[in-house]
Structure formats: C-alpha cells, structure tokens
C-alpha atoms as a PDB file:
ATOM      1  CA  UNK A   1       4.999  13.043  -5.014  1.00  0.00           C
ATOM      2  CA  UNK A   2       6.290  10.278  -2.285  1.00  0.00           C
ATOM      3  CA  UNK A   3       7.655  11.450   1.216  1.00  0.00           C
ATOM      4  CA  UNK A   4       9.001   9.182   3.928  1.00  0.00           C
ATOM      5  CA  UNK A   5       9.041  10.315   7.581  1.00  0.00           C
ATOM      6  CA  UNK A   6      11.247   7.630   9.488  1.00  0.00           C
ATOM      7  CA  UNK A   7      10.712   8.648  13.141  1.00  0.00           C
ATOM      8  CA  UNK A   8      12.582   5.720  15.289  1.00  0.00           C
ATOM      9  CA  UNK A   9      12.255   2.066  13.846  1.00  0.00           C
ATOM     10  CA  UNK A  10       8.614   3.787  12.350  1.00  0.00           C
ATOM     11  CA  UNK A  11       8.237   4.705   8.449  1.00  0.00           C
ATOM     12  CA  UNK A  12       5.764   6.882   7.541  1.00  0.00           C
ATOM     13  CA  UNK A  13       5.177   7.521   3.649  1.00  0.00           C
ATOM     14  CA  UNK A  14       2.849   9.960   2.502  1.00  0.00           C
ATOM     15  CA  UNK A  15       2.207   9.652  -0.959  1.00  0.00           C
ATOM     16  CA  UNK A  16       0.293  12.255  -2.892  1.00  0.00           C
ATOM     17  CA  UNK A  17      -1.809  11.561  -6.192  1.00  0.00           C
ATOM     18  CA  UNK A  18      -1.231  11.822  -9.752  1.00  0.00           C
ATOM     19  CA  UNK A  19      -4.323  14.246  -9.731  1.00  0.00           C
ATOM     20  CA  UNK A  20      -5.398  16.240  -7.090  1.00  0.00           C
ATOM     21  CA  UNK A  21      -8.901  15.340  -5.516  1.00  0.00           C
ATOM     22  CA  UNK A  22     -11.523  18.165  -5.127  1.00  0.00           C
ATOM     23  CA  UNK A  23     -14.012  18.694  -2.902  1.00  0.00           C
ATOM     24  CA  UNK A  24     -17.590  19.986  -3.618  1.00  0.00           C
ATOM     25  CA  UNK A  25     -16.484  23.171  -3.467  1.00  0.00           C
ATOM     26  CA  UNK A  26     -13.535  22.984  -5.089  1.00  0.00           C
ATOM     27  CA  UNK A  27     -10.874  22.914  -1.989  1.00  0.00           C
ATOM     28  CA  UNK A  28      -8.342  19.864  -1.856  1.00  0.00           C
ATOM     29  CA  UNK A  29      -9.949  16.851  -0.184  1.00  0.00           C
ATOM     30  CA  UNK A  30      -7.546  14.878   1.675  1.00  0.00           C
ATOM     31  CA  UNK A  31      -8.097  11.848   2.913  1.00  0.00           C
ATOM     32  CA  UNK A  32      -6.444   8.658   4.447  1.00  0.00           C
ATOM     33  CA  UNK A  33      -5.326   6.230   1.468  1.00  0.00           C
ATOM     34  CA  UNK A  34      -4.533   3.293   3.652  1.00  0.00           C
ATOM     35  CA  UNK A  35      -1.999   1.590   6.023  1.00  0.00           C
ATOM     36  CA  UNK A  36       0.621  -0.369   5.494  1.00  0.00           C
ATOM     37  CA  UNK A  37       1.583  -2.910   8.197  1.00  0.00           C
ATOM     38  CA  UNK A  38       4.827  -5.103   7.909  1.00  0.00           C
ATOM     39  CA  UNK A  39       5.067  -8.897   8.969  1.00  0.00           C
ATOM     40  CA  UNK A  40       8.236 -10.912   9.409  1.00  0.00           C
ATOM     41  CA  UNK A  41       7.383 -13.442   6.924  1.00  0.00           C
ATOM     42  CA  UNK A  42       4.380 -12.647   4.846  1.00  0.00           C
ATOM     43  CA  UNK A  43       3.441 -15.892   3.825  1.00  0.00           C
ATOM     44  CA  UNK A  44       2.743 -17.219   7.568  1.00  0.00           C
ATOM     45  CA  UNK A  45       0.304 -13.908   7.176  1.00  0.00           C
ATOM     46  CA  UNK A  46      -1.512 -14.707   4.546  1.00  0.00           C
ATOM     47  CA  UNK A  47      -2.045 -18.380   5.836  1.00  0.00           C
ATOM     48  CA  UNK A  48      -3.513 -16.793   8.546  1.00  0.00           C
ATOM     49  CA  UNK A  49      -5.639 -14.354   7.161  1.00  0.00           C
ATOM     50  CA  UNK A  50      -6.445 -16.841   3.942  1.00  0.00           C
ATOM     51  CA  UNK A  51     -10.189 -15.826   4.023  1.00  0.00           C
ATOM     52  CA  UNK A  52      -9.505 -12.076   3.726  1.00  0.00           C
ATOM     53  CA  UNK A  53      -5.994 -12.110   1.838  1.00  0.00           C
ATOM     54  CA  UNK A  54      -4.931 -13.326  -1.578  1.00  0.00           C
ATOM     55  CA  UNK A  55      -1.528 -14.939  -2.078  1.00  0.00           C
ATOM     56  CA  UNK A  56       1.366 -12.460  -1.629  1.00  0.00           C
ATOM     57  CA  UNK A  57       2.821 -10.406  -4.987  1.00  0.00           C
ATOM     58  CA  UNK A  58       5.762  -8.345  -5.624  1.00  0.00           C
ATOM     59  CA  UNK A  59       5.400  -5.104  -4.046  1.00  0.00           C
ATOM     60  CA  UNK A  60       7.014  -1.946  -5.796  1.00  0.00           C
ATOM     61  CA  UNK A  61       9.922  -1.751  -3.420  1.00  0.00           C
ATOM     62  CA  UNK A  62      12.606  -4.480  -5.202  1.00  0.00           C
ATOM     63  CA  UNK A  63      12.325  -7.362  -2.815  1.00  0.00           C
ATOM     64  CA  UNK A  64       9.433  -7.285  -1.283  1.00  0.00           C
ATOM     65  CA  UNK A  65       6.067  -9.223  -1.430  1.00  0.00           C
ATOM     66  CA  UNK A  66       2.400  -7.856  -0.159  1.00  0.00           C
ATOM     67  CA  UNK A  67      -0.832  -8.736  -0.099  1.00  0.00           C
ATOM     68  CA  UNK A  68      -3.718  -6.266   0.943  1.00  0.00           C
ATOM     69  CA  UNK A  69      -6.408  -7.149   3.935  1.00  0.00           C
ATOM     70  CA  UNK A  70     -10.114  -7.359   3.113  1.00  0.00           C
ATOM     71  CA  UNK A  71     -11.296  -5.160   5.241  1.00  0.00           C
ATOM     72  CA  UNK A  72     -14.681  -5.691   4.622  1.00  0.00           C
ATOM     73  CA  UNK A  73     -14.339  -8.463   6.852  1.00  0.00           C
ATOM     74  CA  UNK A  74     -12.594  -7.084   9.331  1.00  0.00           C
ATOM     75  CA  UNK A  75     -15.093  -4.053   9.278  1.00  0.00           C
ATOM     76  CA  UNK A  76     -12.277  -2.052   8.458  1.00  0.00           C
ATOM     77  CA  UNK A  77     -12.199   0.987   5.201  1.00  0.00           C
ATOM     78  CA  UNK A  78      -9.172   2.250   4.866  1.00  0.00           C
ATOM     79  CA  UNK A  79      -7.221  -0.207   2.262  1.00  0.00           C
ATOM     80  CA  UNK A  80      -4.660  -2.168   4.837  1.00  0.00           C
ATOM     81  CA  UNK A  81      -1.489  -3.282   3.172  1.00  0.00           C
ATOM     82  CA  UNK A  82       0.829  -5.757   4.595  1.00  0.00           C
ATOM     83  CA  UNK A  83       4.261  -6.480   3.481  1.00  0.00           C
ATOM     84  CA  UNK A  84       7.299  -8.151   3.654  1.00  0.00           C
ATOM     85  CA  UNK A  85      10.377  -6.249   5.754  1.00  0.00           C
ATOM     86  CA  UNK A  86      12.015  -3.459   4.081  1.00  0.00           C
ATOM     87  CA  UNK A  87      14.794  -4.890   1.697  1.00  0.00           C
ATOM     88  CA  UNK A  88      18.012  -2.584   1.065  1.00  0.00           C
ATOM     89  CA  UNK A  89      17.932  -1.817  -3.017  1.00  0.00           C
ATOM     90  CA  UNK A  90      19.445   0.682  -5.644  1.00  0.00           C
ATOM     91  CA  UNK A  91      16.719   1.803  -7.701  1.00  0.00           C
ATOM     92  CA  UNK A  92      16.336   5.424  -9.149  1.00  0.00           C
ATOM     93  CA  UNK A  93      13.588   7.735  -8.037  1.00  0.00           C
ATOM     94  CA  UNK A  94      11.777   7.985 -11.326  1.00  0.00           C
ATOM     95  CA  UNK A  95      11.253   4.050 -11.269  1.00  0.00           C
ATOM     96  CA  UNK A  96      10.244   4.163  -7.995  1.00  0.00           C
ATOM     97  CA  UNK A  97       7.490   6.678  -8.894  1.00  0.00           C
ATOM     98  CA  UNK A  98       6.683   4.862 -12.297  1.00  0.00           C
ATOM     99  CA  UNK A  99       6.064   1.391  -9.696  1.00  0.00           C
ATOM    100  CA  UNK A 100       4.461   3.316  -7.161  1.00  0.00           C
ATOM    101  CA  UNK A 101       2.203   4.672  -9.662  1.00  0.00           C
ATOM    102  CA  UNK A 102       1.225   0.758 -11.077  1.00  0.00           C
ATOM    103  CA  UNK A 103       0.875  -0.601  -8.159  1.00  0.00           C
ATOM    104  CA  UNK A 104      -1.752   2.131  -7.185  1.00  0.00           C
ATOM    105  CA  UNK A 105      -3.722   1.203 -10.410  1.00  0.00           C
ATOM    106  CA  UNK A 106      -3.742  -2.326  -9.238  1.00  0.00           C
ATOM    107  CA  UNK A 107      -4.882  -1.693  -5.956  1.00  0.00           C
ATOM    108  CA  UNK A 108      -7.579   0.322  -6.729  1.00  0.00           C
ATOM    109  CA  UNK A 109      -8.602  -2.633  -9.243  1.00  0.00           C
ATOM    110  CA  UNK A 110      -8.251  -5.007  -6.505  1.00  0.00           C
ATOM    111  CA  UNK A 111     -10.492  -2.624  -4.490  1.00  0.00           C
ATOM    112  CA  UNK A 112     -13.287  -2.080  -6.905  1.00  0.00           C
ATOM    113  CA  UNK A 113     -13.701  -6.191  -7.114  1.00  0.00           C
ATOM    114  CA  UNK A 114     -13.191  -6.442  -2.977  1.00  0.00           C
ATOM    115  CA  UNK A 115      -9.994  -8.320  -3.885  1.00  0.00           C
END
C-alpha cells in the first residue's frame, strides 16, 4: 500500500510492506524506512557527495533519477534517498506499485553491500 500526504510544497509518502513485520511478540513493528530528500539537479549531488553516493539511476517515478546516501559515513541509519524533482507522468497505479516494489528489492540489495 503507498499513501502520499502533500501538506504545502511538502510530500510525504508512507509506504507500507509487501509483508507485515512482527515484533517478538507478535504485534506490528513499525519502523522508519528512510527519507527521501530532493535536489535540483542530482548530478551536482552526487559530485558532491561522490565518496558516499553512487552515480544516479532511474527512480520508479517516470522521469526521475536517485541515488541513495551512505549513511554509514555520515553516521546516519535510516536509508536517505535523494532524487531528482518530481516530474508530471501518466502511469497506472498497479505499475506504480509493481516499480515501487523493484526498486525496494534493489535498495535493500544496495543496503546489505553498504552500496
């Protein structure tokens, strides 16, 4: 499931897993995924931050590129996304999900080898 909350200029999307997480004792665990930041032009970004980013990739919103911070070095350990700006596209809600749900897999991937 994928919610966005756009409060002012602000997006917030909450997006909730393909399986639900359990605690120890069984309740629903939730916890903070990440944060997505947006830059202006992405690849000034990742010049930037070239010792803690890779090169920027297409994102699952059509249009948009992202790479994903390090945060090790940063000291930071919730994953921190950064992307492109938000890029007006018709695309149907089940590909959206079906995107959303690959480019989870390859994040986590990206995690497990600290990018």
């Amino acid at each position: 499931m994928q919610l966005f909350y756009r409060p002012g200029g602000t997006t917030i999307e909450v997006i909730a897993p393909s399986q639900k997480p359990e605690g120890p004792k069984g309740e629903v665990d939730a916890t903070l995924w990440g944060l997505t930041l947006v830059s202006n032009d992405i690849n000034k970004t990742h010049v930037f931050l070239k010792q803690s980013t890779k090169p920027p990739w297409d994102a699952v919103q059509p249009g948009r590129k992202m790479t994903v911070l390090n945060g090790k070095v940063h000291g930071v350990s919730a994953i921190v996304a950064i992307m492109s700006p938000h890029v007006k596209a018709k695309i149907s809600e089940e590909e959206l999900i079906a995107r959303a749900r690959a480019q989870e897999k390859e994040l986590a991937e990206r995690r497990k080898s600290n990018l």
